[in-house]
PDB file of N, CA and C in Angstrom:
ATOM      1  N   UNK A   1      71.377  90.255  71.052  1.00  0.00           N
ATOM      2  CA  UNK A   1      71.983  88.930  71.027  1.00  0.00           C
ATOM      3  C   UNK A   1      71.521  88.116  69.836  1.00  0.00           C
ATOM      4  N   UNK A   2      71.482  86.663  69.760  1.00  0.00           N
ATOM      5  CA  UNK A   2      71.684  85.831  68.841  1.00  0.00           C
ATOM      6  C   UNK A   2      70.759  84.975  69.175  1.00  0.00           C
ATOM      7  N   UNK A   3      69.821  84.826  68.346  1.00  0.00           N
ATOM      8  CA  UNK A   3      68.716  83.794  69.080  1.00  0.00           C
ATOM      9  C   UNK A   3      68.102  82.902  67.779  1.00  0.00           C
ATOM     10  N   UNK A   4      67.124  81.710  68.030  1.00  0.00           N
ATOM     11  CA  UNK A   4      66.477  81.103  67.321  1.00  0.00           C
ATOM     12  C   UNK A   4      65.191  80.746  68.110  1.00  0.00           C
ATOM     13  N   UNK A   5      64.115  81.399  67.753  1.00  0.00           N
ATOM     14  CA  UNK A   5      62.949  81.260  68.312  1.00  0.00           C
ATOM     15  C   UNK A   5      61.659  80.408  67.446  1.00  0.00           C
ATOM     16  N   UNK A   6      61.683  79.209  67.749  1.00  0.00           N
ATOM     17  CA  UNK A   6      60.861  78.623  66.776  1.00  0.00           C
ATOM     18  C   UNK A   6      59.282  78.941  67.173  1.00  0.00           C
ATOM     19  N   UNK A   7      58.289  78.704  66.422  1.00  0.00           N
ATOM     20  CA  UNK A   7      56.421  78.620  66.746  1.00  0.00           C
ATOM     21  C   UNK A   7      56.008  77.980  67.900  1.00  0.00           C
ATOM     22  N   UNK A   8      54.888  78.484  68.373  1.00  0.00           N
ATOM     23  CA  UNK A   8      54.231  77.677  69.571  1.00  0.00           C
ATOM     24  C   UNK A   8      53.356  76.281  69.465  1.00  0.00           C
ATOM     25  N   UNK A   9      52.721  75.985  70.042  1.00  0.00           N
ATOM     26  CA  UNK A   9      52.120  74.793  69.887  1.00  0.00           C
ATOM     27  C   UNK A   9      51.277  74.784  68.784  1.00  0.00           C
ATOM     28  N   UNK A  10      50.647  73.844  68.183  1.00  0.00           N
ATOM     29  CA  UNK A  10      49.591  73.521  67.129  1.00  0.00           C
ATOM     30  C   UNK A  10      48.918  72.116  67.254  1.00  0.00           C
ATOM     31  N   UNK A  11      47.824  72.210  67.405  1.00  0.00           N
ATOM     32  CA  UNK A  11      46.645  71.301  67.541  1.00  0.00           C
ATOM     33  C   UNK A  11      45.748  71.060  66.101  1.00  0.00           C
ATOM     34  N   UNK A  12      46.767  69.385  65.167  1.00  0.00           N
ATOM     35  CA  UNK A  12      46.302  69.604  64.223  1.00  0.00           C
ATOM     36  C   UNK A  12      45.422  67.952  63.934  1.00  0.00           C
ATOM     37  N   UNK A  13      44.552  67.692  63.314  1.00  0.00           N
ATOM     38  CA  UNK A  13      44.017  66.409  62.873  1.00  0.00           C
ATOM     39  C   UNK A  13      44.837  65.745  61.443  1.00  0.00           C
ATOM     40  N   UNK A  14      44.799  64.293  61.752  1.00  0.00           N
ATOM     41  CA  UNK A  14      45.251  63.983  60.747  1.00  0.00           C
ATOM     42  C   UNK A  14      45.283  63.963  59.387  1.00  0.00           C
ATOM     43  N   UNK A  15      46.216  63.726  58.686  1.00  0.00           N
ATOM     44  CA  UNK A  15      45.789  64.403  57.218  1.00  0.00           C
ATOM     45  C   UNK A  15      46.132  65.862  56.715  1.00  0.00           C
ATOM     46  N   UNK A  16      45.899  66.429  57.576  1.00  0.00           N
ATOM     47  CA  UNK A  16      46.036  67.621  58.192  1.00  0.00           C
ATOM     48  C   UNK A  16      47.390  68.222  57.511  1.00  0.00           C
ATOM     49  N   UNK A  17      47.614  69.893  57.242  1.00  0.00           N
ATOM     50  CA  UNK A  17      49.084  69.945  56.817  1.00  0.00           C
ATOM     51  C   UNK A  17      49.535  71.439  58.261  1.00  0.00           C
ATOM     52  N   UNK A  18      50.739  71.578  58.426  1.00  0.00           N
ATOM     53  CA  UNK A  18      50.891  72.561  59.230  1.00  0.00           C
ATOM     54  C   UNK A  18      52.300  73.134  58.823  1.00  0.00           C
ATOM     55  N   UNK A  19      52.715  74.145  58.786  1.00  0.00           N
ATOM     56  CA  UNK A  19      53.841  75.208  58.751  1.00  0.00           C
ATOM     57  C   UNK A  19      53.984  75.832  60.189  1.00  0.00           C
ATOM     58  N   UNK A  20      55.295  75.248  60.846  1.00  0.00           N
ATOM     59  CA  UNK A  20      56.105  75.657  61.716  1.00  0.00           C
ATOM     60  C   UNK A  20      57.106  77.384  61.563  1.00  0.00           C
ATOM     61  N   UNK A  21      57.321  77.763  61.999  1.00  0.00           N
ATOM     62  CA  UNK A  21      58.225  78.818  62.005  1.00  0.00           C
ATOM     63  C   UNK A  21      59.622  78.918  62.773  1.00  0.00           C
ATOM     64  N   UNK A  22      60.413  79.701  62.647  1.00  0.00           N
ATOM     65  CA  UNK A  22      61.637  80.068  63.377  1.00  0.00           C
ATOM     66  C   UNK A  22      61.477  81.659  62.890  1.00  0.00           C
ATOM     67  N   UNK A  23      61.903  82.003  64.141  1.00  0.00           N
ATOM     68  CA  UNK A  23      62.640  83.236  63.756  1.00  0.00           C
ATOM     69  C   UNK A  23      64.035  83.737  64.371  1.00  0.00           C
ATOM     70  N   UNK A  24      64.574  84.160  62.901  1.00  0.00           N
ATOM     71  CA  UNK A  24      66.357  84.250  63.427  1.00  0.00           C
ATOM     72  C   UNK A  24      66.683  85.860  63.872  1.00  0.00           C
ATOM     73  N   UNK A  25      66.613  86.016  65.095  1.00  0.00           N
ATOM     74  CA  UNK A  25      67.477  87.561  65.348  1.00  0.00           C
ATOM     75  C   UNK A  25      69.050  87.449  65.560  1.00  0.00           C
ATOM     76  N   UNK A  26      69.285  88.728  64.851  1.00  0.00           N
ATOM     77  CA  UNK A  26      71.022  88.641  64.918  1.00  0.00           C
ATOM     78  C   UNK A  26      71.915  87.588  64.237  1.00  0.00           C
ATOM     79  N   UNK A  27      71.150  86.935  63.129  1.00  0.00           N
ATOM     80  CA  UNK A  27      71.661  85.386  63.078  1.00  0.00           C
ATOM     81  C   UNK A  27      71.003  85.604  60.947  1.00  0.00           C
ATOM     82  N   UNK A  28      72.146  85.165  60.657  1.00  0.00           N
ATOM     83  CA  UNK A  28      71.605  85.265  59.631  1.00  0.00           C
ATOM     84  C   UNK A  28      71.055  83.586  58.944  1.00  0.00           C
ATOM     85  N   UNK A  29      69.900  83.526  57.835  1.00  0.00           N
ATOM     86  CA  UNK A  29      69.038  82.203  57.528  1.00  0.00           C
ATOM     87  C   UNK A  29      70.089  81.486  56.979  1.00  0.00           C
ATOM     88  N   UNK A  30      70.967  80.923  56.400  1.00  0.00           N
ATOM     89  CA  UNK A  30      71.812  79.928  56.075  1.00  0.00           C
ATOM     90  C   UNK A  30      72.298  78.735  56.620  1.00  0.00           C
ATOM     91  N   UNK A  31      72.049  78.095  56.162  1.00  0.00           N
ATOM     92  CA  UNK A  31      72.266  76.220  56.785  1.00  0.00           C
ATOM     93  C   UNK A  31      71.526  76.264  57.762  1.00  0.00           C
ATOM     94  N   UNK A  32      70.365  76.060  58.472  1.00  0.00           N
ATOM     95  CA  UNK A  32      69.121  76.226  59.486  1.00  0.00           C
ATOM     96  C   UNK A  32      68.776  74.442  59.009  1.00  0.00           C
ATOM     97  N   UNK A  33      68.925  73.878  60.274  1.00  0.00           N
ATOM     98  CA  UNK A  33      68.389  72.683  60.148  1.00  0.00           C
ATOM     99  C   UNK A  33      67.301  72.714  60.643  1.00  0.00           C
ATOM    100  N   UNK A  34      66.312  71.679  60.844  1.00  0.00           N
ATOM    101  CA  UNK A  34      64.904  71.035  61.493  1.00  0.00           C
ATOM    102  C   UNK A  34      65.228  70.285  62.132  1.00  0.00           C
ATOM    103  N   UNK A  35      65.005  69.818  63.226  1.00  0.00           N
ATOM    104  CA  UNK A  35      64.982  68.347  64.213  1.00  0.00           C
ATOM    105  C   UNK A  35      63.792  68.524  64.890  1.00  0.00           C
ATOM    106  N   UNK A  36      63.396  67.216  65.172  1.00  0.00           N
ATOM    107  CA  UNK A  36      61.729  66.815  66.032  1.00  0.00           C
ATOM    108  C   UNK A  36      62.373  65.844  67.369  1.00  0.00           C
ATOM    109  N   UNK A  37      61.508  65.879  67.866  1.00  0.00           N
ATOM    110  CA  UNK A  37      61.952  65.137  69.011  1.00  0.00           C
ATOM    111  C   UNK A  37      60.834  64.497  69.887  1.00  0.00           C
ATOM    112  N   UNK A  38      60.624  62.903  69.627  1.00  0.00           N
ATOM    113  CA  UNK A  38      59.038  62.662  69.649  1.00  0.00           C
ATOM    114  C   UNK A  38      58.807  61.965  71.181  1.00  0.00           C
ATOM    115  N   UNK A  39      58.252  62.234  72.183  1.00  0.00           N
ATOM    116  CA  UNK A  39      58.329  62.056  73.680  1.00  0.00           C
ATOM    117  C   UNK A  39      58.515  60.567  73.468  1.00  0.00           C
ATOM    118  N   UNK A  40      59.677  60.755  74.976  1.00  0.00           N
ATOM    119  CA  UNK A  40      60.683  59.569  75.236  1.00  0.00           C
ATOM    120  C   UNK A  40      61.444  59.580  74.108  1.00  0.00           C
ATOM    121  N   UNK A  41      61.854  59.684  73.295  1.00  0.00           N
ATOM    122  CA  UNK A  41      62.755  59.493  72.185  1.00  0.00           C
ATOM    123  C   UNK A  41      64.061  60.526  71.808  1.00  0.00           C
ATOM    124  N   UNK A  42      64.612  60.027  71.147  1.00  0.00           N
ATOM    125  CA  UNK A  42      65.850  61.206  71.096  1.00  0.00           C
ATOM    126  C   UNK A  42      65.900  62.152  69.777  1.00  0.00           C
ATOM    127  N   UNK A  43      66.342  62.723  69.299  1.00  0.00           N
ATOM    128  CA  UNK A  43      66.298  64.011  68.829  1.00  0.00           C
ATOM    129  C   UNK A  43      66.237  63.229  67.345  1.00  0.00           C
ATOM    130  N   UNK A  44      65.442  63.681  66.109  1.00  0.00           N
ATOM    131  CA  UNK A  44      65.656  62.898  65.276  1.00  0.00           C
ATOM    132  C   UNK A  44      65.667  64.580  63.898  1.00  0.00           C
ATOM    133  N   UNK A  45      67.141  64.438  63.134  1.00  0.00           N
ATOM    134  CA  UNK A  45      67.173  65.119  61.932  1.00  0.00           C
ATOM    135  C   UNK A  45      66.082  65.283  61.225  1.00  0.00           C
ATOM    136  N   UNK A  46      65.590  66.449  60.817  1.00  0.00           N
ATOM    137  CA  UNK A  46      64.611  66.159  59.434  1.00  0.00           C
ATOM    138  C   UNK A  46      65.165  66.637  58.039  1.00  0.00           C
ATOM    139  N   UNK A  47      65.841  67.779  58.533  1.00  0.00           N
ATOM    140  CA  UNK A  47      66.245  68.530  57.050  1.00  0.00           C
ATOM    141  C   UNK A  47      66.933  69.746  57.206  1.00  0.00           C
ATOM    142  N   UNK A  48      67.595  70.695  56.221  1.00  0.00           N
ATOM    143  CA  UNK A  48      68.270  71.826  56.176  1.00  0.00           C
ATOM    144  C   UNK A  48      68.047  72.572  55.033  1.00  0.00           C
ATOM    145  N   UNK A  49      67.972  73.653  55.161  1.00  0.00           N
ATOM    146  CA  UNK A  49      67.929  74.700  53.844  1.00  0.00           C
ATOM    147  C   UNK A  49      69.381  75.423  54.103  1.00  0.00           C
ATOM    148  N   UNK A  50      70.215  75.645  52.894  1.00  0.00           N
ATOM    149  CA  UNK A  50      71.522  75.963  52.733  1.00  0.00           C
ATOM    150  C   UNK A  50      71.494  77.582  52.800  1.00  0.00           C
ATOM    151  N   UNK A  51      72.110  78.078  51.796  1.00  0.00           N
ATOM    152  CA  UNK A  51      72.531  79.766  52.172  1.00  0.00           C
ATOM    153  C   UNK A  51      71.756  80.308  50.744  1.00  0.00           C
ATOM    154  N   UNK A  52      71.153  79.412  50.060  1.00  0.00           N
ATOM    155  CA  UNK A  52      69.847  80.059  49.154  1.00  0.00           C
ATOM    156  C   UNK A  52      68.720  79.348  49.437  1.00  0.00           C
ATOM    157  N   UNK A  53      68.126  78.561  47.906  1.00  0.00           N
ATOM    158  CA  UNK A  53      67.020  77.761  48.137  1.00  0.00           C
ATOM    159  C   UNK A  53      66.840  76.724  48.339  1.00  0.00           C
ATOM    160  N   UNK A  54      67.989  75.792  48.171  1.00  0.00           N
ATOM    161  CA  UNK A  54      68.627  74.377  48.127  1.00  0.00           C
ATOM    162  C   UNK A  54      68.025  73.653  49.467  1.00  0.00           C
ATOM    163  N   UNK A  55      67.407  72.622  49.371  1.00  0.00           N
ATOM    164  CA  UNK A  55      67.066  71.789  50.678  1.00  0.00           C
ATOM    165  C   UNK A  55      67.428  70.285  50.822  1.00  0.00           C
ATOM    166  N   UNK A  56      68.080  69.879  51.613  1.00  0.00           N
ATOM    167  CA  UNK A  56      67.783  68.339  52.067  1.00  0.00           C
ATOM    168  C   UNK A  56      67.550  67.822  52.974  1.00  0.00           C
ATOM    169  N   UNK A  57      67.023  66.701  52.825  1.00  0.00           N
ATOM    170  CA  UNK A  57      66.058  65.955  53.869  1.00  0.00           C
ATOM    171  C   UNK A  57      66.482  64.589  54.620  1.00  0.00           C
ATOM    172  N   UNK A  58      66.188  64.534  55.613  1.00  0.00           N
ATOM    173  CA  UNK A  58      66.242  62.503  55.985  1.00  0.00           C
ATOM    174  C   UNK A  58      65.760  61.615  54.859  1.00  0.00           C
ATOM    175  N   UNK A  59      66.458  60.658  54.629  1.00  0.00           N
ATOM    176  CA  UNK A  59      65.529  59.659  53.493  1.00  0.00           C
ATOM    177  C   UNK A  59      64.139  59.383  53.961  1.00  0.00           C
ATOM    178  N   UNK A  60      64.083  59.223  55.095  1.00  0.00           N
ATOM    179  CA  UNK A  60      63.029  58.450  55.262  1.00  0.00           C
ATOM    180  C   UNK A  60      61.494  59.234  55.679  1.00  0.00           C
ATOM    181  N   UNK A  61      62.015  60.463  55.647  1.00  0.00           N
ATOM    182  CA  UNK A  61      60.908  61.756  55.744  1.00  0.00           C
ATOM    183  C   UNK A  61      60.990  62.264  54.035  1.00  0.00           C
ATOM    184  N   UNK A  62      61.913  62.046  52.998  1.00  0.00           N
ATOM    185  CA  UNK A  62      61.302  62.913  51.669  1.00  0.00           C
ATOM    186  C   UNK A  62      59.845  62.784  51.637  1.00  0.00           C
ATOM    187  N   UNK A  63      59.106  64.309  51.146  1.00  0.00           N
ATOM    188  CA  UNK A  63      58.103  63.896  51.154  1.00  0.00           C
ATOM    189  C   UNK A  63      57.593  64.693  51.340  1.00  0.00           C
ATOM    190  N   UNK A  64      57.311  64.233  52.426  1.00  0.00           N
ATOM    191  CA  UNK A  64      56.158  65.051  53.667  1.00  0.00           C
ATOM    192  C   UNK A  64      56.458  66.134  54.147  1.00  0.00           C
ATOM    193  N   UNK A  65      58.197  66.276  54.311  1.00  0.00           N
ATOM    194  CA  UNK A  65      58.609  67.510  54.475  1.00  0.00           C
ATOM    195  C   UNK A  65      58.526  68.881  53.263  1.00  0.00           C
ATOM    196  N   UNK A  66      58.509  70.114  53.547  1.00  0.00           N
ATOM    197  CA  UNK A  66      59.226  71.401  52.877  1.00  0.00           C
ATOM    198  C   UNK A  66      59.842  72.721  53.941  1.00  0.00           C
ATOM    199  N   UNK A  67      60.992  72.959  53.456  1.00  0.00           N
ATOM    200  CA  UNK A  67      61.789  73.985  54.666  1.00  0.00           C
ATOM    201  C   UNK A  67      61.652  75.275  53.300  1.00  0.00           C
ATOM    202  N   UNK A  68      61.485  76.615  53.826  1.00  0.00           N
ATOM    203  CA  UNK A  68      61.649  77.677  53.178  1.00  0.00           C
ATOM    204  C   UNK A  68      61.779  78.719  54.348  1.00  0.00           C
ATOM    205  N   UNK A  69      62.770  79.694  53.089  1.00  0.00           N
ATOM    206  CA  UNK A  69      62.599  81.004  54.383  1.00  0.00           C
ATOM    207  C   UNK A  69      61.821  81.862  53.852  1.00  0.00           C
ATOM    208  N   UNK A  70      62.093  82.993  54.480  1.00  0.00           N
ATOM    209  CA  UNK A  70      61.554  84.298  54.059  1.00  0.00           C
ATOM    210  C   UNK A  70      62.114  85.323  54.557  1.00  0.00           C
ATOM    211  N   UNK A  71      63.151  85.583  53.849  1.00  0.00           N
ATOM    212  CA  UNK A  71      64.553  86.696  54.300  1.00  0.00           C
ATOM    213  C   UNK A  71      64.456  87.917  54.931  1.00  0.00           C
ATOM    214  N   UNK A  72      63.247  88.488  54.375  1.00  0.00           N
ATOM    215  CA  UNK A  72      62.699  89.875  54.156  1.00  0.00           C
ATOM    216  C   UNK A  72      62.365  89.874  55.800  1.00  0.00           C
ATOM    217  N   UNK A  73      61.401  88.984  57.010  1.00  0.00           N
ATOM    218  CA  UNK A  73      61.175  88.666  58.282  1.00  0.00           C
ATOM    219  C   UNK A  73      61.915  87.762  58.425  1.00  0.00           C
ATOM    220  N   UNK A  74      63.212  87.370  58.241  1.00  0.00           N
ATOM    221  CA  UNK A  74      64.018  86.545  59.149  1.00  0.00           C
ATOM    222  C   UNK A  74      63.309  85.669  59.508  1.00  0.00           C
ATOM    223  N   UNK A  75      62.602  84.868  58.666  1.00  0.00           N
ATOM    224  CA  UNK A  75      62.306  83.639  59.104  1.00  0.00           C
ATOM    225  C   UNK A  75      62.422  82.197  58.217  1.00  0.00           C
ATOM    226  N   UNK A  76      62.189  81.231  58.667  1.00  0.00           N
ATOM    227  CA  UNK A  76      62.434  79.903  58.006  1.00  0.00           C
ATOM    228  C   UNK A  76      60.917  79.187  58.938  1.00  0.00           C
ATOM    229  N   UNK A  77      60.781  78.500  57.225  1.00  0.00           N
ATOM    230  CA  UNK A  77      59.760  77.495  57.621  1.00  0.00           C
ATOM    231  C   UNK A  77      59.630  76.311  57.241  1.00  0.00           C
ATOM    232  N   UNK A  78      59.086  75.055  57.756  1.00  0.00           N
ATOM    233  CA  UNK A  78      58.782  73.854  58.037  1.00  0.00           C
ATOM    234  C   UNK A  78      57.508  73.695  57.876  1.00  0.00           C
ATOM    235  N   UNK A  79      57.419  73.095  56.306  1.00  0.00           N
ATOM    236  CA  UNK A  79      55.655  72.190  55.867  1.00  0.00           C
ATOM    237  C   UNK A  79      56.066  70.946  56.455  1.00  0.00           C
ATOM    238  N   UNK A  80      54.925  70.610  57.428  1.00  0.00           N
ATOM    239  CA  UNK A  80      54.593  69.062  57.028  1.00  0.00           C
ATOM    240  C   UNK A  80      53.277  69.064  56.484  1.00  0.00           C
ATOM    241  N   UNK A  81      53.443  67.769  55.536  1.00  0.00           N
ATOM    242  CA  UNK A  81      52.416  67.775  54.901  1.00  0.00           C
ATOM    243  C   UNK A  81      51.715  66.375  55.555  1.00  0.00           C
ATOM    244  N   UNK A  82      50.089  66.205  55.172  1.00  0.00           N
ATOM    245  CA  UNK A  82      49.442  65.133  55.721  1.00  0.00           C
ATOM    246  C   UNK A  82      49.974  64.629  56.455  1.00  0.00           C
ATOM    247  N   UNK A  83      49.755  65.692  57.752  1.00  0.00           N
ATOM    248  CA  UNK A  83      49.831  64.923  58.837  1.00  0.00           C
ATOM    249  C   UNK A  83      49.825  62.924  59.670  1.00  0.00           C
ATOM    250  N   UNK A  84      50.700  63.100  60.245  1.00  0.00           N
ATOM    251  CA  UNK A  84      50.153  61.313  60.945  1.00  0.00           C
ATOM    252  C   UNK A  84      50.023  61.834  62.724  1.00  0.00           C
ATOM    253  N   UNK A  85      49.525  61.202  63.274  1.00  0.00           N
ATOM    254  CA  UNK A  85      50.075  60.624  64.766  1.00  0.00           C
ATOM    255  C   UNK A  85      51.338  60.789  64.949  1.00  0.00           C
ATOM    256  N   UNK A  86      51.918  59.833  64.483  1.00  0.00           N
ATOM    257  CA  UNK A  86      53.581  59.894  64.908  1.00  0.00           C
ATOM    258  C   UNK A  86      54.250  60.956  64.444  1.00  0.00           C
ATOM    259  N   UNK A  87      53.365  62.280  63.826  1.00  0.00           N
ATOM    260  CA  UNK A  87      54.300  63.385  63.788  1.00  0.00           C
ATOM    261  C   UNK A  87      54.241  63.682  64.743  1.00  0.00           C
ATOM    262  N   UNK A  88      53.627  63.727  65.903  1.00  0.00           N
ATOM    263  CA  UNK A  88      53.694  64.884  67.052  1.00  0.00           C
ATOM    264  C   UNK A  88      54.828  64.528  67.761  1.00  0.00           C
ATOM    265  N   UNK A  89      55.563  65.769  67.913  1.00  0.00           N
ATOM    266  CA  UNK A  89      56.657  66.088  68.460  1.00  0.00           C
ATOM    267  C   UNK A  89      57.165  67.415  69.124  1.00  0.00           C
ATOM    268  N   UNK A  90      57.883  67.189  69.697  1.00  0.00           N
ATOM    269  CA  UNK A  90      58.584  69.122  69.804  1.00  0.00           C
ATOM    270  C   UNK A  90      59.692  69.421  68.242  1.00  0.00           C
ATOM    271  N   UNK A  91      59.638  70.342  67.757  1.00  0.00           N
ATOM    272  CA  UNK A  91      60.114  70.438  66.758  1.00  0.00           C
ATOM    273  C   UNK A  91      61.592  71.691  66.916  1.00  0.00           C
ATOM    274  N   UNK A  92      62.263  71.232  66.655  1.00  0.00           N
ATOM    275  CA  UNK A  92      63.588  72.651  67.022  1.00  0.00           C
ATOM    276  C   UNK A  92      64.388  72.835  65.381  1.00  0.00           C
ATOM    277  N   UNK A  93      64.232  74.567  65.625  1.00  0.00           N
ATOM    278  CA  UNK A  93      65.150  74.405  64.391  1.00  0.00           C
ATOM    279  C   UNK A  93      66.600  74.823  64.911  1.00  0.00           C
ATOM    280  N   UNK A  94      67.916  74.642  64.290  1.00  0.00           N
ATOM    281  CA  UNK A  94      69.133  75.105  64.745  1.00  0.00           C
ATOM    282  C   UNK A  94      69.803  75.308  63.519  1.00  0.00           C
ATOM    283  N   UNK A  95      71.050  76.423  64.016  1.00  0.00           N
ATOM    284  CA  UNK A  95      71.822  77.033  62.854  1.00  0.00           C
ATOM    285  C   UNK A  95      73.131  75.896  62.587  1.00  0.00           C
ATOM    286  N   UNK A  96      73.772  75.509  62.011  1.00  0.00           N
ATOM    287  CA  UNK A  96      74.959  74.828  61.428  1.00  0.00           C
ATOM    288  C   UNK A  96      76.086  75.429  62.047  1.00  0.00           C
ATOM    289  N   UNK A  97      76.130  76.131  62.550  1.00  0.00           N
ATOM    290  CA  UNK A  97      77.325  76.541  63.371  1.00  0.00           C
ATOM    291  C   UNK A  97      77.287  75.814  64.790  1.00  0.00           C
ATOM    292  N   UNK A  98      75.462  76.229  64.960  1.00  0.00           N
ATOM    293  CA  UNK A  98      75.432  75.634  66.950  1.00  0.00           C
ATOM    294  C   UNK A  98      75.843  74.073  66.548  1.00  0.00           C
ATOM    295  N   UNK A  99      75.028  73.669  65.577  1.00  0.00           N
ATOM    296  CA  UNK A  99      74.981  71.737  65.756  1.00  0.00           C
ATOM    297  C   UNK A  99      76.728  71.685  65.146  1.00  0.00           C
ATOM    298  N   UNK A 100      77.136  72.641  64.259  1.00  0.00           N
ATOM    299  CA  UNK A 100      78.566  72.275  64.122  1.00  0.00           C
ATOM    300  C   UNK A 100      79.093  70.457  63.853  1.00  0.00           C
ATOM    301  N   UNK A 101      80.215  69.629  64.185  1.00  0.00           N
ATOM    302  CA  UNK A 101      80.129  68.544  63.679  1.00  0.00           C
ATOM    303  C   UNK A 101      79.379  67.289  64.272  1.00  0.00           C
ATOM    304  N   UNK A 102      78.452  67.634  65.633  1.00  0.00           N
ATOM    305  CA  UNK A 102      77.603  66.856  66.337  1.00  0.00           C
ATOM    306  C   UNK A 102      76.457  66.158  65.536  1.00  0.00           C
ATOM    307  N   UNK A 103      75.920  67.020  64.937  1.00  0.00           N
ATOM    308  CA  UNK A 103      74.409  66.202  64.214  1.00  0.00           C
ATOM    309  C   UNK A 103      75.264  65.349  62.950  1.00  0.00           C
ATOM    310  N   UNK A 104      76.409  65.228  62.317  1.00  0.00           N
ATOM    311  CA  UNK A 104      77.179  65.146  61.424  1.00  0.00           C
ATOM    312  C   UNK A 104      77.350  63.798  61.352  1.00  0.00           C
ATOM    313  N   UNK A 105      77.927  63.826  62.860  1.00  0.00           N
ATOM    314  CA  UNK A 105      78.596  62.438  63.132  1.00  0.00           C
ATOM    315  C   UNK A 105      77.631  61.569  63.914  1.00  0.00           C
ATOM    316  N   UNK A 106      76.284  62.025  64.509  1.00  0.00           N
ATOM    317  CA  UNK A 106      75.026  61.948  65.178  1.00  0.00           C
ATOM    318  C   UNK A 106      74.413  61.187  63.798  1.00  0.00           C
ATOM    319  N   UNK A 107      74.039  61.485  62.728  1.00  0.00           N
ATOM    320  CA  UNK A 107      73.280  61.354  61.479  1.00  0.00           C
ATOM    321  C   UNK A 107      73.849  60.056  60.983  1.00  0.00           C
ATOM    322  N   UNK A 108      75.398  60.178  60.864  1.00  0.00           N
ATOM    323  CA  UNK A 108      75.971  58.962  59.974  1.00  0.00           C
ATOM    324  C   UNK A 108      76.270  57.998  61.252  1.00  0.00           C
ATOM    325  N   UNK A 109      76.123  57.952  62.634  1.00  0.00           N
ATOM    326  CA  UNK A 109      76.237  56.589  63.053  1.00  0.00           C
ATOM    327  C   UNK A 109      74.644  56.079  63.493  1.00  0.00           C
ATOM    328  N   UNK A 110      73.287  56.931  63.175  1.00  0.00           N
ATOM    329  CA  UNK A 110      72.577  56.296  63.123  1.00  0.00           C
ATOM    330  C   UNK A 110      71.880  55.852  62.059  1.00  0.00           C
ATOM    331  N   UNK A 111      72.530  55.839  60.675  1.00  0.00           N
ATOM    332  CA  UNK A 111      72.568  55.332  59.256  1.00  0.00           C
ATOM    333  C   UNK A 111      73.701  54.132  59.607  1.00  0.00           C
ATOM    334  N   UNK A 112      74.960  54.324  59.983  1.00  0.00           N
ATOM    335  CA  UNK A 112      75.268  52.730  60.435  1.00  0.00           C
ATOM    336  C   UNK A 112      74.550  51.869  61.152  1.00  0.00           C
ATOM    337  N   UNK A 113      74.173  52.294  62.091  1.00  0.00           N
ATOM    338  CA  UNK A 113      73.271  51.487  63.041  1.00  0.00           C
ATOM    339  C   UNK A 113      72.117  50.833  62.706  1.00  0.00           C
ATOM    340  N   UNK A 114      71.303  51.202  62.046  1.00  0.00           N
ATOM    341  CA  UNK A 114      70.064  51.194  61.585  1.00  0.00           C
ATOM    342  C   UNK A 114      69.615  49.673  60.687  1.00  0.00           C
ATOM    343  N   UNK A 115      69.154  49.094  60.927  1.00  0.00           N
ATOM    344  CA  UNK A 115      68.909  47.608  60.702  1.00  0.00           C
ATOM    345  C   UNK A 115      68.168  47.337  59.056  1.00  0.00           C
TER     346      UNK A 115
END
């Protein structure tokens, strides 16, 4: 089957940097987004790596983020760098087909919204 299996937990101090994982079976690495999701809160975009090396990010995370894969193990990864507090989250990665035009239209009405 078709799966996306991201990394297990990590217990990190601040400052701190950590690399997340996914791994894609049956599924090939192209357009693979990041989303975090920080308790009580709702699902928040971080970034995507396209169908080479190309990446983009939330404005308001450039930075701190880096997404890379590694084709050869079917995997994709997620730097954060110097850690904060308010990174901790559950972190999910998903393919551009599953989120399809949801995170799309999800992304640009909370860039309207946004004060």
């Amino acid at each position: 089957g078709q799966s996306l299996t991201s990394s297990g937990s990590e217990v990190k101090k601040p400052g701190e940097s950590v690399t997340l994982s996914c791994v894609a079976s049956g599924l090939s690495l192209s357009w693979l987004h990041w989303i975090r999701q920080k308790q009580g809160k709702g699902l928040e975009w971080i970034g995507r790596i396209d169908d080479g090396t190309g990446t983009i990010f939330a404005q308001s995370l450039q930075g701190q983020f880096s997404i890379t894969k590694d084709t050869s193990k079917n995997m994709v990864y997620l730097e954060i760098k110097s850690l904060k507090t308010e990174d901790t989250a559950v972190y999910y990665c998903a393919r551009e087909s599953q989120l399809h035009k949801r995170l799309h239209a999800w992304c640009l009405l909370k860039s309207i919204r946004r004060d």
